[in-house]
Protein backbone atom coordinates (compact mmCIF):
# COMPACT_ATOMS: atom_id res chain seq x y z
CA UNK A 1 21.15 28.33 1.22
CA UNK A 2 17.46 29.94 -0.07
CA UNK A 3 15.93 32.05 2.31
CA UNK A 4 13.19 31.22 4.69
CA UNK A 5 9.39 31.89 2.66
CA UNK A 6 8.84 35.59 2.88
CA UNK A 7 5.13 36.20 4.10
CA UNK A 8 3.65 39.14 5.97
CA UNK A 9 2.84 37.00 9.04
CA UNK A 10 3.93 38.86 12.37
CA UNK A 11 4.92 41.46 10.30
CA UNK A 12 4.84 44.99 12.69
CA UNK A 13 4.63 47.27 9.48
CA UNK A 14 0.78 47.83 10.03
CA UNK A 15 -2.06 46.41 8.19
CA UNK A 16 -1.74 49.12 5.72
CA UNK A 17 1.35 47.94 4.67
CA UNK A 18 0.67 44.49 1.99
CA UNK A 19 3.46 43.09 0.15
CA UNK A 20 6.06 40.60 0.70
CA UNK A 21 8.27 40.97 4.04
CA UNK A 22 11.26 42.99 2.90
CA UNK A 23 14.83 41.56 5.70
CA UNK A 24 17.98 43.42 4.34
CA UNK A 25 21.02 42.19 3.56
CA UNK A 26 23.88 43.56 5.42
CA UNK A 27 26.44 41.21 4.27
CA UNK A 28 26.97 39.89 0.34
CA UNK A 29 28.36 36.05 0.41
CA UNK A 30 32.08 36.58 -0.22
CA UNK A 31 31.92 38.62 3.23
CA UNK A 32 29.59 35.78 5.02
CA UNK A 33 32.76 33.50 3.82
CA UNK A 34 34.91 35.64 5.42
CA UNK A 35 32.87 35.38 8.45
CA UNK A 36 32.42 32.02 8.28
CA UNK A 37 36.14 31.26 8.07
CA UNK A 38 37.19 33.91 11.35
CA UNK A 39 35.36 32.16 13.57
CA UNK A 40 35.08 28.51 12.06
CA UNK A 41 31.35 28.42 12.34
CA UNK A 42 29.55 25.16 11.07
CA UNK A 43 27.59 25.56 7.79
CA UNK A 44 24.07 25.40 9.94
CA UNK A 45 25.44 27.44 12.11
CA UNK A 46 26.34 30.11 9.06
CA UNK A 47 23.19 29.45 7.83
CA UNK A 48 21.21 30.53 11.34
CA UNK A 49 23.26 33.43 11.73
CA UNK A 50 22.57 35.18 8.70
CA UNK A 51 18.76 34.48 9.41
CA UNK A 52 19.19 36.30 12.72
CA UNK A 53 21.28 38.79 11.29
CA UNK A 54 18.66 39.79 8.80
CA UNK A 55 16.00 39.90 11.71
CA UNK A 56 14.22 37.09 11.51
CA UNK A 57 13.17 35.48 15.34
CA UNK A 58 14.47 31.65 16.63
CA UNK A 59 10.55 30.71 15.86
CA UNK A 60 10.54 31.95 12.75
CA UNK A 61 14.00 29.92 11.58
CA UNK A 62 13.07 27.00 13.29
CA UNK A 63 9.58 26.60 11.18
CA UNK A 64 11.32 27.55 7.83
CA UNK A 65 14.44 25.39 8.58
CA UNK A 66 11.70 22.47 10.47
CA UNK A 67 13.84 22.00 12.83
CA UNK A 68 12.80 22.62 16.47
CA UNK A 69 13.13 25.84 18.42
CA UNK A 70 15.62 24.40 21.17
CA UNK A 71 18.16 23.53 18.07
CA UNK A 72 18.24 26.99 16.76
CA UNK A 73 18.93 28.03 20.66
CA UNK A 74 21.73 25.82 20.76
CA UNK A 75 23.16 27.32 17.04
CA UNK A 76 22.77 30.41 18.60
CA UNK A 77 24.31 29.93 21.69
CA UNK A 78 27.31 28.06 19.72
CA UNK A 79 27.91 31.28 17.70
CA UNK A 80 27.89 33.59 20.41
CA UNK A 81 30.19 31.38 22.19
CA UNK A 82 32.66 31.50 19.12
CA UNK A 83 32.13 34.94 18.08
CA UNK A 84 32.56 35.93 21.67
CA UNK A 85 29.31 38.18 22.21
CA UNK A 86 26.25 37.58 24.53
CA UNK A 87 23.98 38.82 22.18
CA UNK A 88 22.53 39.10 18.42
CA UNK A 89 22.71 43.06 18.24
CA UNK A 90 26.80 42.37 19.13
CA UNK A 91 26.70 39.87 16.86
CA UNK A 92 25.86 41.51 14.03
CA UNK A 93 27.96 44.74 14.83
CA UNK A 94 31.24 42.34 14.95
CA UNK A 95 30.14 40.85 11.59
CA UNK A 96 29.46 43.81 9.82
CA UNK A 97 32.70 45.09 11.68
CA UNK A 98 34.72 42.47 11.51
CA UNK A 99 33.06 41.82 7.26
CA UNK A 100 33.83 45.43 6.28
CA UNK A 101 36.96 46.71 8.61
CA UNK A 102 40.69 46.91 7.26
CA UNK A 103 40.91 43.05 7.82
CA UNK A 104 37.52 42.50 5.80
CA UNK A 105 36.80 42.30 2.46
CA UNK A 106 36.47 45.47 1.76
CA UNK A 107 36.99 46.48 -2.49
CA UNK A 108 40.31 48.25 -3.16
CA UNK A 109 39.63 51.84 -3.79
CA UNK A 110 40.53 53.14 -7.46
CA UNK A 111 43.66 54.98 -7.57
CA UNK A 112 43.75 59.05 -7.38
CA UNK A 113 46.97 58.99 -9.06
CA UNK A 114 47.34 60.30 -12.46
CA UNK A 115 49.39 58.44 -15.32
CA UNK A 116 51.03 61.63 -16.33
């Protein structure tokens, strides 16, 4: 999946601020897997929720994915019905949760134990 075109339109940084629109990345792709997998989401439906989990609006995803604004509603609403949250905010806190807890994928820490 390539991200949607990064442009500075409806940007709120301030005309002052030029550049490309910078949308972070809270989740690397092994742990949008994982997501996937937990709660059996559709690959469009995957592909809509990291878009709203890196900020960008239902408009916005609709134009860069052409489809229309009601289908990314309906993704949306699919998702939250799966993931079991009533909105994006909680949607994103039980990814990154869900992505980065003890059940997650989170990397093994190195061992404190000496070889002596």
């Amino acid at each position: 999946m390539s991200p949607p075109h990064e442009t500075t339109e409806g940007d709120c940084r301030g005309p002052d601020r030029a550049g490309p629109e910078v949308r972070p990345v809270l989740l690397d792709s092994r742990q949008w897997s994982y997501v996937r997998r937990r709660y059996e989401l559709t690959p469009r439906e995957l592909q809509i929720a990291e878009l709203v989990c890196r900020g960008f609006r239902n408009d916005r995803i609709a134009r860069d994915l052409r489809i229309r604004p009601g289908t990314v509603k309906t993704h949306v609403r699919n998702i939250y019905r799966k993931v079991k949250v009533k909105s994006k905010i909680a949607m994103l806190l039980r990814f990154v949760n869900e992505a980065s807890g003890p059940a997650g994928l989170q990397s093994p820490l190195p061992s404190t134990q000496s070889l002596d």
